[in-house]
N, C-alpha and C. Protein backbone atom coordinates (compact mmCIF):
# COMPACT_ATOMS: atom_id res chain seq x y z
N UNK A 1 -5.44 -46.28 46.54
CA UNK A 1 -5.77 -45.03 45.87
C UNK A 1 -4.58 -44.07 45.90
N UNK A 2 -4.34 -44.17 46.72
CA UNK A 2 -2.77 -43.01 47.23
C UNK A 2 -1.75 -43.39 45.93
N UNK A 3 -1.45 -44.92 45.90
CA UNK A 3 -0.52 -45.67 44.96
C UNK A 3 -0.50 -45.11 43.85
N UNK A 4 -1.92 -45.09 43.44
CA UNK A 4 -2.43 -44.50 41.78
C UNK A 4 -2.14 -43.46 41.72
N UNK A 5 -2.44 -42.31 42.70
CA UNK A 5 -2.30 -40.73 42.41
C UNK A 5 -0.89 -40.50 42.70
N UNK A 6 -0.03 -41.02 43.53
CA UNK A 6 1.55 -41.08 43.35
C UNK A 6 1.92 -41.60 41.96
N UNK A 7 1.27 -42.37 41.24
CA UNK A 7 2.42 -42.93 40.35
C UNK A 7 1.91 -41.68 39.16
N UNK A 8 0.04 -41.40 39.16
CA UNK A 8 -0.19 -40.31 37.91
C UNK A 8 0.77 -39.12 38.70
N UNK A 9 1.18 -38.51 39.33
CA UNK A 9 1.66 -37.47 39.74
C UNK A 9 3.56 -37.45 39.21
N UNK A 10 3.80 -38.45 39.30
CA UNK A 10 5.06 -38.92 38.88
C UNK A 10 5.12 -39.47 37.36
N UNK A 11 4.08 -39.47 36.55
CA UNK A 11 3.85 -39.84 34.99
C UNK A 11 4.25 -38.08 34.48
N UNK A 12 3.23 -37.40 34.98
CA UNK A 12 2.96 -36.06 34.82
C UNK A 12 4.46 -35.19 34.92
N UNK A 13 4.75 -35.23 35.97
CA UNK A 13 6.39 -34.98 36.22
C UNK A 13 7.23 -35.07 35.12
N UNK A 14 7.57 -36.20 34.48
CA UNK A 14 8.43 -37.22 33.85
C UNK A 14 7.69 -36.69 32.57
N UNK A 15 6.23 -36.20 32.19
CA UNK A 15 5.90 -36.09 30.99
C UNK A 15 6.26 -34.07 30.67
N UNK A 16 5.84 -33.58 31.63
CA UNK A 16 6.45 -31.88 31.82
C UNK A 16 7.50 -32.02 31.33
N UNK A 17 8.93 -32.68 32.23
CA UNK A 17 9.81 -32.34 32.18
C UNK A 17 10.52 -33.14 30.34
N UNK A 18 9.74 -33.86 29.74
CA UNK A 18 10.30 -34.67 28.30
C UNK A 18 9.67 -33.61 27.21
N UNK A 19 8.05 -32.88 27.76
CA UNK A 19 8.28 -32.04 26.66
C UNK A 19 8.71 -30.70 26.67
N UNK A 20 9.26 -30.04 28.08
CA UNK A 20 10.01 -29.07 28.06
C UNK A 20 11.42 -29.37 27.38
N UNK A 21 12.08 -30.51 27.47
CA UNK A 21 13.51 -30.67 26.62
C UNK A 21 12.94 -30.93 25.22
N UNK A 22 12.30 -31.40 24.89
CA UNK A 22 11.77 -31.55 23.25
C UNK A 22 11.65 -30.09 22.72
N UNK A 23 10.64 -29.46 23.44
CA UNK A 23 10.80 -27.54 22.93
C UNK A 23 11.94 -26.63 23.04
N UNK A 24 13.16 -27.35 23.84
CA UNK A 24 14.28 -26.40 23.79
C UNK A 24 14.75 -27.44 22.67
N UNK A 25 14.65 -28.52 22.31
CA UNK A 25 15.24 -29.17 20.80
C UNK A 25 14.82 -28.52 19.49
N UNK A 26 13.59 -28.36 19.74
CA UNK A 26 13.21 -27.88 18.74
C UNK A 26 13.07 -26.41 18.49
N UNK A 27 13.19 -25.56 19.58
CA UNK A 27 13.84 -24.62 19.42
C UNK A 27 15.33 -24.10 18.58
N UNK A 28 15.81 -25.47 19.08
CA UNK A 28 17.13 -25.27 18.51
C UNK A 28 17.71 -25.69 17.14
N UNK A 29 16.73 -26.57 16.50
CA UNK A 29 16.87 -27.20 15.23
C UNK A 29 15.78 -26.18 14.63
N UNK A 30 14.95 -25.24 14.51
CA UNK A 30 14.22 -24.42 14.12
C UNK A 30 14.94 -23.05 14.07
N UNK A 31 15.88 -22.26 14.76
CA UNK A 31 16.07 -21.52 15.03
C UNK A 31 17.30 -21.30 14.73
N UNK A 32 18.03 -22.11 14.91
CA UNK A 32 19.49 -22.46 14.63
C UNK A 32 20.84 -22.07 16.05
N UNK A 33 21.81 -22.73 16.21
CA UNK A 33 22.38 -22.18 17.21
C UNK A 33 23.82 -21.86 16.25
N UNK A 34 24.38 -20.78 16.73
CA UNK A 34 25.62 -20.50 16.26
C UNK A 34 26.98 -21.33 16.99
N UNK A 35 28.06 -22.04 16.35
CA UNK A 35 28.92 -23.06 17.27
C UNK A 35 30.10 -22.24 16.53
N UNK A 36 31.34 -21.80 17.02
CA UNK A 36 32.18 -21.03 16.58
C UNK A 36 33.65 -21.82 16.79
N UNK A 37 34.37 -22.51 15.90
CA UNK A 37 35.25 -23.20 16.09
C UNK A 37 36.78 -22.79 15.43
N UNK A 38 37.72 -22.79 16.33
CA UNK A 38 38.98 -22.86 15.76
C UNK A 38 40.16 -23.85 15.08
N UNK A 39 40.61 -23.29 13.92
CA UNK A 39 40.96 -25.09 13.10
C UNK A 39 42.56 -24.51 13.89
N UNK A 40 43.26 -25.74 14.72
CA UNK A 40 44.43 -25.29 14.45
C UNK A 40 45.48 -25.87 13.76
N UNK A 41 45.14 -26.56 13.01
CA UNK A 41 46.26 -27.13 12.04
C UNK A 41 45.32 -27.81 11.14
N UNK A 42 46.12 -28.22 10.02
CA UNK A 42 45.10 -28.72 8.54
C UNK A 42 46.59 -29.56 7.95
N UNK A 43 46.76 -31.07 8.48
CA UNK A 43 47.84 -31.35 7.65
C UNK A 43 47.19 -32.58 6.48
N UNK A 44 48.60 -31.86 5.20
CA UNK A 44 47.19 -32.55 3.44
C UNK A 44 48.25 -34.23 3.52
N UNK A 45 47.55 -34.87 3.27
CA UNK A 45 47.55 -36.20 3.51
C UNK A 45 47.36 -36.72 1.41
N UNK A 46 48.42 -36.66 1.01
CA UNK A 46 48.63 -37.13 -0.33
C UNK A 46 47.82 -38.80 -0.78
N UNK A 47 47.41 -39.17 -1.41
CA UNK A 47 46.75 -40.33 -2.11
C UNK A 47 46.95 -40.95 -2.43
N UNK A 48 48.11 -42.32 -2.55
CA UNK A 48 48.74 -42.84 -3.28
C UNK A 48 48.07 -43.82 -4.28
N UNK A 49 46.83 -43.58 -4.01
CA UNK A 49 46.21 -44.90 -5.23
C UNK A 49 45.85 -43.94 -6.53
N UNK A 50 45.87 -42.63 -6.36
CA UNK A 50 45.45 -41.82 -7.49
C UNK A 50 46.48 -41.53 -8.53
């Protein structure tokens, strides 16, 4: 009996903690996050088949 209520106690755990990261995902694909990037160089690379 102990076995069973250790392993549901440890399902429960493991299931909290998958849909607390799913709601900060989807927080974040709903909501949007701002990512702010610096270009530091842009070199133009010509085409020779054109």
């Amino acid at each position: 009996m102990i076995i069973i209520r250790t392993f549901g106690v440890i399902l429960l755990l493991l299931g909290l903690f998958l849909a607390y990261r799913l709601s900060k995902d989807s927080r974040l694909m709903l909501f949007g996050s701002k990512i702010k990037a610096d270009v530091i160089g842009i070199d133009s690379v010509k085409n020779k088949f054109a």
